[in-house]
Protein backbone atom coordinates (compact mmCIF):
# COMPACT_ATOMS: atom_id res chain seq x y z
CA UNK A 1 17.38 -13.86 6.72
CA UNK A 2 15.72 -10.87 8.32
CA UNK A 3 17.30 -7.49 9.49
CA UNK A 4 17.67 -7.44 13.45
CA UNK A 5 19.03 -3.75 13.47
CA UNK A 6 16.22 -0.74 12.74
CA UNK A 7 18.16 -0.19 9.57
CA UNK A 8 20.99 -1.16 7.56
CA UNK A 9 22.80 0.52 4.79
CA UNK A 10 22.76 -1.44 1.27
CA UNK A 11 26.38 -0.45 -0.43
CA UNK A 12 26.94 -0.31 -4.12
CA UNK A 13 30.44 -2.29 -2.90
CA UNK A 14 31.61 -4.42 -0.18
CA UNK A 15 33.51 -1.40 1.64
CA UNK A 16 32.04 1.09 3.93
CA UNK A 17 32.80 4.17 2.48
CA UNK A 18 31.07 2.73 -1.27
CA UNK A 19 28.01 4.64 -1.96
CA UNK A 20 24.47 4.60 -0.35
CA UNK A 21 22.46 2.74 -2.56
CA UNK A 22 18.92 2.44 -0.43
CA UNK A 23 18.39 0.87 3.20
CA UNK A 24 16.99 -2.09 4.85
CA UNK A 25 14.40 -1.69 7.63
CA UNK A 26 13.97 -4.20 10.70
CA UNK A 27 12.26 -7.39 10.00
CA UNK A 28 12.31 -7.08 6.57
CA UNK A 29 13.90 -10.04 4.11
CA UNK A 30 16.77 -10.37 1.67
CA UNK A 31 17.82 -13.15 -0.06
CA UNK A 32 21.43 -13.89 -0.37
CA UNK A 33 23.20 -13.88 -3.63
CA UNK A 34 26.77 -13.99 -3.29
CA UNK A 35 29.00 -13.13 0.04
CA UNK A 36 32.73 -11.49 0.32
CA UNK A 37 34.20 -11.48 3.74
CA UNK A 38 31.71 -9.80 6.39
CA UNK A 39 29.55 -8.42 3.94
CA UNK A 40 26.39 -10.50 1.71
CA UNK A 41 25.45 -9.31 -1.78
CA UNK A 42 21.77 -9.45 -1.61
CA UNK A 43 18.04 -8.75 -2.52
CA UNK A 44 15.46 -7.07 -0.25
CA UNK A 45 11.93 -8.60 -1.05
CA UNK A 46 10.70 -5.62 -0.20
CA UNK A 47 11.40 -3.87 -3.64
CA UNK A 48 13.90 -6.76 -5.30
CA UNK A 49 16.38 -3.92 -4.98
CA UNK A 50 20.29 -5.66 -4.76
CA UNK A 51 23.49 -4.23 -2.78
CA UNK A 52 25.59 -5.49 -0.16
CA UNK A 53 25.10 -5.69 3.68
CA UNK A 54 27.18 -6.81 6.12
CA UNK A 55 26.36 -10.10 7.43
CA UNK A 56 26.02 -9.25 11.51
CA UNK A 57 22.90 -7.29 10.54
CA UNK A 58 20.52 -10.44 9.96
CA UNK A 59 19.27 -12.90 12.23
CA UNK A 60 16.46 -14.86 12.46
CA UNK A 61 12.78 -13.37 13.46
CA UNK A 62 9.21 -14.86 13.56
CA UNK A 63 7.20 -14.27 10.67
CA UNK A 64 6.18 -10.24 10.71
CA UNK A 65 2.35 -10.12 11.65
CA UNK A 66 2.29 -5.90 11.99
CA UNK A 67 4.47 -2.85 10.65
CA UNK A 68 5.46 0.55 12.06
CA UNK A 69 3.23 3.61 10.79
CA UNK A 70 4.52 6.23 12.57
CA UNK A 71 7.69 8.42 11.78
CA UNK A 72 9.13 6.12 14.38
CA UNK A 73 8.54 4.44 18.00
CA UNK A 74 10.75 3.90 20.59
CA UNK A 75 11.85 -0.19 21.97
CA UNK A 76 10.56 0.43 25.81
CA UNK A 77 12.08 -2.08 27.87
CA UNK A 78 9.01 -2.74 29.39
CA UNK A 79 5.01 -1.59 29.37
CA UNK A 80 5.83 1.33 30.92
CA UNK A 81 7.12 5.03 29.48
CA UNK A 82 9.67 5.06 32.55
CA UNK A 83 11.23 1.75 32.01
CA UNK A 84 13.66 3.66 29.76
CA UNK A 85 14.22 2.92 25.69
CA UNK A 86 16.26 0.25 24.22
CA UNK A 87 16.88 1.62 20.57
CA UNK A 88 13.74 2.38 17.70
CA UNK A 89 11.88 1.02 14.75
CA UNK A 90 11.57 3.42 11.43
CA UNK A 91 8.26 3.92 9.35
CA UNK A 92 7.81 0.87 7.28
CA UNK A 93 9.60 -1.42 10.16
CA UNK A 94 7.92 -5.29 10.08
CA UNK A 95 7.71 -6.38 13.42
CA UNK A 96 5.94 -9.74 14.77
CA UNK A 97 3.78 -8.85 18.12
CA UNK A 98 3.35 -11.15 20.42
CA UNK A 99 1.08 -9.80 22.62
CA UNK A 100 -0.76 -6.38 22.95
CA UNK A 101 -3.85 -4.22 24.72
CA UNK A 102 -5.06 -1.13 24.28
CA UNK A 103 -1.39 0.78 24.86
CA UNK A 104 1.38 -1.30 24.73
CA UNK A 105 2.66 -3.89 21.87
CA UNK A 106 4.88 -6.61 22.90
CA UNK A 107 7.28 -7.22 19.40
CA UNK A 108 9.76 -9.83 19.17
CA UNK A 109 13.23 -8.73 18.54
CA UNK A 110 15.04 -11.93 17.64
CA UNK A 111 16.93 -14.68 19.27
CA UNK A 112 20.25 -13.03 18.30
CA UNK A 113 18.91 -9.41 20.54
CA UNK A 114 19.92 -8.67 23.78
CA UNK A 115 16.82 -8.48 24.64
CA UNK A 116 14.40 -10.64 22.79
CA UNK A 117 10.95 -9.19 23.60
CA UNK A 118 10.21 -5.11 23.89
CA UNK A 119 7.32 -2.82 24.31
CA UNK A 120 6.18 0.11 21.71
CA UNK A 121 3.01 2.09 21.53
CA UNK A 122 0.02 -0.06 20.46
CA UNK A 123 -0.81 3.29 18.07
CA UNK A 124 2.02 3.22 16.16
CA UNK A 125 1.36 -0.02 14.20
CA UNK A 126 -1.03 -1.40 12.26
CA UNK A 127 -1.89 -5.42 10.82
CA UNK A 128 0.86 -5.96 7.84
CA UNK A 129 -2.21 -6.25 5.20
CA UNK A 130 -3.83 -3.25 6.62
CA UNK A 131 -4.41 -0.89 3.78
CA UNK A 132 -4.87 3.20 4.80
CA UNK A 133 -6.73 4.84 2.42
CA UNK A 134 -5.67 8.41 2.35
CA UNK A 135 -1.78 7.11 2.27
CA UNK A 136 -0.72 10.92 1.76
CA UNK A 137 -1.58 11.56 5.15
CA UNK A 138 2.10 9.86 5.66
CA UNK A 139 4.04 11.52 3.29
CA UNK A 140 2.69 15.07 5.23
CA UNK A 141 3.61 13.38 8.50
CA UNK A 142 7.48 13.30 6.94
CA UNK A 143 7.76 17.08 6.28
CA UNK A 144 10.80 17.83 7.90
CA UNK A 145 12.92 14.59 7.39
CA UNK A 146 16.20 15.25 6.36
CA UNK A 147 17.40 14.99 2.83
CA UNK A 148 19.72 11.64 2.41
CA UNK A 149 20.31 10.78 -1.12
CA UNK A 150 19.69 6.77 -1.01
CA UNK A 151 17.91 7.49 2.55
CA UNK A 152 14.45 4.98 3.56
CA UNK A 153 15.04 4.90 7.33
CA UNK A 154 12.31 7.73 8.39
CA UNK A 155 15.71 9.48 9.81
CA UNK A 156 16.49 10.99 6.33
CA UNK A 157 15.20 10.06 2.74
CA UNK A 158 15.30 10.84 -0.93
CA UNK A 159 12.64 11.50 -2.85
CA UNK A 160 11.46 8.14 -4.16
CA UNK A 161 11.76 6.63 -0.91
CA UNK A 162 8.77 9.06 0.37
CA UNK A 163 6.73 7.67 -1.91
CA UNK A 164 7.47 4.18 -1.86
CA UNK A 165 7.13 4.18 2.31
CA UNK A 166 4.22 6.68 2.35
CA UNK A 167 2.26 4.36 -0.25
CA UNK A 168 2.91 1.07 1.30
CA UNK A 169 0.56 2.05 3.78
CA UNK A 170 -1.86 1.92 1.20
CA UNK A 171 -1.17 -1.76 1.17
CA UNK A 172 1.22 -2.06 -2.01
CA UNK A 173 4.88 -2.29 -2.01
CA UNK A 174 6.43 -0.53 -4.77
CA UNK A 175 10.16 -0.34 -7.12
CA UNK A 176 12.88 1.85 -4.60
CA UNK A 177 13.73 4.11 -7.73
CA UNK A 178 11.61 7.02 -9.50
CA UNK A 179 12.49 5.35 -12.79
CA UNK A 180 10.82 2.30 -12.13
CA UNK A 181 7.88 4.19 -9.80
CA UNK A 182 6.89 5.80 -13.14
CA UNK A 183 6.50 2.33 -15.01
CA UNK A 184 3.99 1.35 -12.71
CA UNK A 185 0.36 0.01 -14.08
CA UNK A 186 -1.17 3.42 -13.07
CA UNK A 187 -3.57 5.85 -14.67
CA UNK A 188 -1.92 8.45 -16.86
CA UNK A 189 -3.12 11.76 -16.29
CA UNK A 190 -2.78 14.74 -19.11
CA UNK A 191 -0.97 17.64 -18.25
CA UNK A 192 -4.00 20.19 -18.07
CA UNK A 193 -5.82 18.07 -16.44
CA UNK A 194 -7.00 18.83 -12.54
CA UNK A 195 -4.82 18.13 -10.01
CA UNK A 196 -5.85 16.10 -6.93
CA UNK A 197 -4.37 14.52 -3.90
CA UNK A 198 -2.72 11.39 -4.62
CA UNK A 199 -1.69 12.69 -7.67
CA UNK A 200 2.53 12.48 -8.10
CA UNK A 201 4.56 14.07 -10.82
CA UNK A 202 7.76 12.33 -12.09
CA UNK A 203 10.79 14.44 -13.80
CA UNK A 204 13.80 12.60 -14.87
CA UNK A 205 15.42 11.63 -11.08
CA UNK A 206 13.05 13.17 -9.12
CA UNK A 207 9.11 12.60 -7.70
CA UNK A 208 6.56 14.73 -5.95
CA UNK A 209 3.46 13.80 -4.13
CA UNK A 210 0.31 16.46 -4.51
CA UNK A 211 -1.48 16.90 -1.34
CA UNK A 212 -4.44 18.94 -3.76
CA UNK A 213 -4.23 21.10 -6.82
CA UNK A 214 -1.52 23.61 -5.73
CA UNK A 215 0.92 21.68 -3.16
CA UNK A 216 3.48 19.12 -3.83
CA UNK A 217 5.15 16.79 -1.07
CA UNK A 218 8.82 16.24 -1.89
CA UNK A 219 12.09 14.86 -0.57
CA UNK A 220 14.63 16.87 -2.15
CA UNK A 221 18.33 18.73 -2.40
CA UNK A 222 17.28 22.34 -2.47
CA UNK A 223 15.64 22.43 0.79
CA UNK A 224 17.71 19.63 2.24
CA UNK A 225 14.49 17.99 3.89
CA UNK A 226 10.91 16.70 3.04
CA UNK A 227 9.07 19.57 2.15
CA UNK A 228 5.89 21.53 1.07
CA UNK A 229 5.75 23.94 -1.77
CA UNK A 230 3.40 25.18 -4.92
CA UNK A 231 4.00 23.02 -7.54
CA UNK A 232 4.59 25.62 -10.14
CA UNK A 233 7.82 26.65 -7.56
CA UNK A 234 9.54 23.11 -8.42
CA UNK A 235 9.14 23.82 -11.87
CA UNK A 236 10.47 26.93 -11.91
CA UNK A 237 13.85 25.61 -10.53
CA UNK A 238 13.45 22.17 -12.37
CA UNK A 239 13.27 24.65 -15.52
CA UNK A 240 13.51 23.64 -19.38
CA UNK A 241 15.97 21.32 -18.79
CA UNK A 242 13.97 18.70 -16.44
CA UNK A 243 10.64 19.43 -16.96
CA UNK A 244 7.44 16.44 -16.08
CA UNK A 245 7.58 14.07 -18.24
CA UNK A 246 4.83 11.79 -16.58
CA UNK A 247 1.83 12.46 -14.06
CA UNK A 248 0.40 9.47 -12.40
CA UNK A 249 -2.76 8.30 -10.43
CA UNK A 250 -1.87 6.51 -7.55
CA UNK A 251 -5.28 6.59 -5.69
């Protein structure tokens, strides 16, 4: 089953008003583990991260061939910027284009759509094994994204979810949680050690992304958004209580 909607909250309980644990993104895949009423407990393939969704979220789509880069693109109803905007695809969106030229993209929506076929920008996706070197480049497009504890849609995100969608343009899909980020197979680096872009630093709950020595990329509660500071700021507030415990390598 794929996700037909541009996201979907995954709930820690079969209720509405349960908490946020993460969200699905269109055209990704879960696999269903147990159902209750109008809701499926599942896992997204994405991350094997499990919650329940309500079931008139999914439908069927061709196999995803291309995925959204940009913050977001608009669903044009047809090749043209006037023909008006049917809804919008998050960052990290898998799509499967049928046709395209040097502007427009024609994506497949889904039997179970109102409208099955719809046009976005041609820019704003690349091949789904396409692998961007410099992936900070899309954490820095994100400053200014809301703050959402449990967020991924590129509408509003937590911290870890910055770095998981920023570095699966890199080509490499990653654990949804800091926790688990930090257990990855990466290169440790020492504390007094230089540090570059690419670099991120992990405190207990919380990650950063450094863009080069000095600046660190960061969803997070103080500012309420996705922003850019001097490292040695977020210490200062993290103070003795949380301070790094790891800094990894992710070039």
């Amino acid at each position: 089953m794929n996700v037909i909607k541009p996201s979907i909250p995954m709930r820690s309980n079969p209720d509405q008003t349960s908490s946020l644990e993460t969200e699905c993104l269109f055209g990704e895949t879960i696999s269903i583990l147990d159902n209750y009423l109008d809701w499926y407990y599942c896992r997204l393939l994405t991350d094997n991260y499990c919650g329940w969704v309500q079931k008139q979220c999914f439908g069927e789509v061709i196999k995803p061939s291309h995925r959204v880069v940009s913050n977001r693109s608009y669903l044009f109803k047809e090749n043209d910027i006037k023909s008006g905007c049917i809804n919008y695809l998050p960052l990290g969106s898998q799509i499967y284009v049928d046709d395209f030229d040097d502007f427009w993209a024609k994506v497949y929506l889904g039997n179970d759509a109102n409208q099955k076929f719809a046009y976005i920008p041609t820019k704003h996706l690349v091949r789904k094994d396409k692998k961007i070197d410099d992936w900070v480049i899309t954490a820095e497009k994100l400053i200014g994204t809301p703050y959402v504890w449990g967020g991924r849609d590129s509408m509003g995100l937590d911290c870890s979810a910055l770095l998981q969608l920023s570095y699966q343009t890199y080509g490499e899909n990653i654990p949804r949680n800091s926790t688990d980020q930090s257990l990855l197979n990466k290169e440790t680096i020492k504390k007094d050690e230089t540090l570059k872009r690419g670099f991120t630093i992990f405190w207990r709950g919380h990650v950063g992304i450094m863009v080069d020595e000095t600046y660190c990329i960061h969803a997070n509660a103080f500012h309420m958004e996705v922003s850019k500071e001097p490292l040695v700021n977020i210490i200062k507030r993290a103070g003795k209580n949380n301070p790094i415990i790891k800094i990894m390598n992710f070039n």
